[in-house]
Protein backbone atom coordinates (compact mmCIF):
# COMPACT_ATOMS: atom_id res chain seq x y z
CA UNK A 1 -22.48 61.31 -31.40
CA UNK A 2 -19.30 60.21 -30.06
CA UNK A 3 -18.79 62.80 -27.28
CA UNK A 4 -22.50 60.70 -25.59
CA UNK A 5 -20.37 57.28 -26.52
CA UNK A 6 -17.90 58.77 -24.65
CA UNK A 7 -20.32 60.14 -21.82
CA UNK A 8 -21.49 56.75 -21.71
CA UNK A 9 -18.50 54.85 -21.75
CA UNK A 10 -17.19 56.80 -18.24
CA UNK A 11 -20.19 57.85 -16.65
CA UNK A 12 -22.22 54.58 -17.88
CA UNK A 13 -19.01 52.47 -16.93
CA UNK A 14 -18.32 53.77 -13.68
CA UNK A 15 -21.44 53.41 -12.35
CA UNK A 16 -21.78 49.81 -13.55
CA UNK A 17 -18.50 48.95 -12.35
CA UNK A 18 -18.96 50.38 -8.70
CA UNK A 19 -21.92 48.39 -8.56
CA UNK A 20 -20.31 45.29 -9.59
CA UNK A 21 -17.58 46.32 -7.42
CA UNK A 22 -20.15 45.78 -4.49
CA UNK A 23 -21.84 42.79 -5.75
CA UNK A 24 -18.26 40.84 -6.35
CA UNK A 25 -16.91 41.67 -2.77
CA UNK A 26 -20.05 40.95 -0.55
CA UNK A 27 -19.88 37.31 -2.66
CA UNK A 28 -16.50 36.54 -2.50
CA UNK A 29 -15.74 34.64 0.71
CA UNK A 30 -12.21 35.26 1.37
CA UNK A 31 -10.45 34.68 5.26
CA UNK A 32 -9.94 38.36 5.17
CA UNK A 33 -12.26 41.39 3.55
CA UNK A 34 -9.48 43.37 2.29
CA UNK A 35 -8.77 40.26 -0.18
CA UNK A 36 -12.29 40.45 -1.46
CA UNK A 37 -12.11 44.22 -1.66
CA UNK A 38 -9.26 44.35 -3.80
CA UNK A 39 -9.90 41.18 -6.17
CA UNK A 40 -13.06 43.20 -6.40
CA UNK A 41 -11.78 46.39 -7.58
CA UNK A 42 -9.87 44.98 -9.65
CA UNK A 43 -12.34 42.86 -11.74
CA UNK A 44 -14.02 45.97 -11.51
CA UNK A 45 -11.37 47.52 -13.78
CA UNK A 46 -11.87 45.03 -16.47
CA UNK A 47 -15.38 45.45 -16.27
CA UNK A 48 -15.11 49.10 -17.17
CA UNK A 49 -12.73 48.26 -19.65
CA UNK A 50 -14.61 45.75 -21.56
CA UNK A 51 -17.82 48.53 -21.15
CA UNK A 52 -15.33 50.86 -22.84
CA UNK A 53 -15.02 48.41 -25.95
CA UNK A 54 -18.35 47.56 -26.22
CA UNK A 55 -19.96 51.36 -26.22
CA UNK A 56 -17.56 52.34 -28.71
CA UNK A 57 -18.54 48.77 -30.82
CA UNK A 58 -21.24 49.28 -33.94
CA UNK A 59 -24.11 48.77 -31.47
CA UNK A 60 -26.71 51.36 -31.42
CA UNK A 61 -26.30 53.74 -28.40
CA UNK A 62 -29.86 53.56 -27.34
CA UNK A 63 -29.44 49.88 -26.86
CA UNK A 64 -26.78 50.42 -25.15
CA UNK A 65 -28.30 52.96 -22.70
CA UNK A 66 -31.05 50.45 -22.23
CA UNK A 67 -28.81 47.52 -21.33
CA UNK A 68 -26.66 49.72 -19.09
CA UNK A 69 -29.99 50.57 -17.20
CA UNK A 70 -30.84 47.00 -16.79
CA UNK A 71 -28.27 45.55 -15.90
CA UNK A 72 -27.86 48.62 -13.08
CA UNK A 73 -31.23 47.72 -11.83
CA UNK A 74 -30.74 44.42 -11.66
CA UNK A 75 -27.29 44.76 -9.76
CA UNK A 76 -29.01 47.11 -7.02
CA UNK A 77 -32.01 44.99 -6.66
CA UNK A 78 -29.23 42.57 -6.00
CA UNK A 79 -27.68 44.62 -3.54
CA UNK A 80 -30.27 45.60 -2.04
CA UNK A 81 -32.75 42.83 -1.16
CA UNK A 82 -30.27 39.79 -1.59
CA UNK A 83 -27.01 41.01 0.28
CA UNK A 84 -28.93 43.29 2.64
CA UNK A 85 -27.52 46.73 1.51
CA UNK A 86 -29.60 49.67 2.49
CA UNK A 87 -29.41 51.53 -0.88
CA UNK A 88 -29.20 56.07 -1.10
């Protein structure tokens, strides 16, 4: 049971955070793009982090699983009909 924590903690984690990463530097409106890149990536960081924490919490993993999916669906809805990303 902790090896799919784990498998969700890094896998789960890294996709939320790269789509966060996206979200966070399309919003932020900085003079330059590498600024918003790299405040980005690095609230991204935490992000994973704190996704780390919480999947390894008492929380049951299939809630987790869930959230993690809905919150990735909402984030490339975002992406993709709000900031005008063409998604894969």
């Amino acid at each position: 049971m902790k090896i799919l924590r784990f498998l969700t903690a890094s896998i789960g984690g890294y996709i939320l955070t790269a789509f966060m990463s996206v979200s966070l530097t399309l919003m932020f409106t900085f003079t330059t793009t590498i600024e918003s890149i790299v405040l980005a990536n690095m609230l991204s960081y935490t992000i994973w982090l704190l996704f780390i924490l919480y999947s390894f919490s008492d929380v049951d993993l299939k809630k987790i699983l869930i959230q993690l999916l809905v919150v990735c669906f909402i984030l490339y809805g975002f992406n993709t009909y709000f900031l005008s990303i063409e998604g894969v």
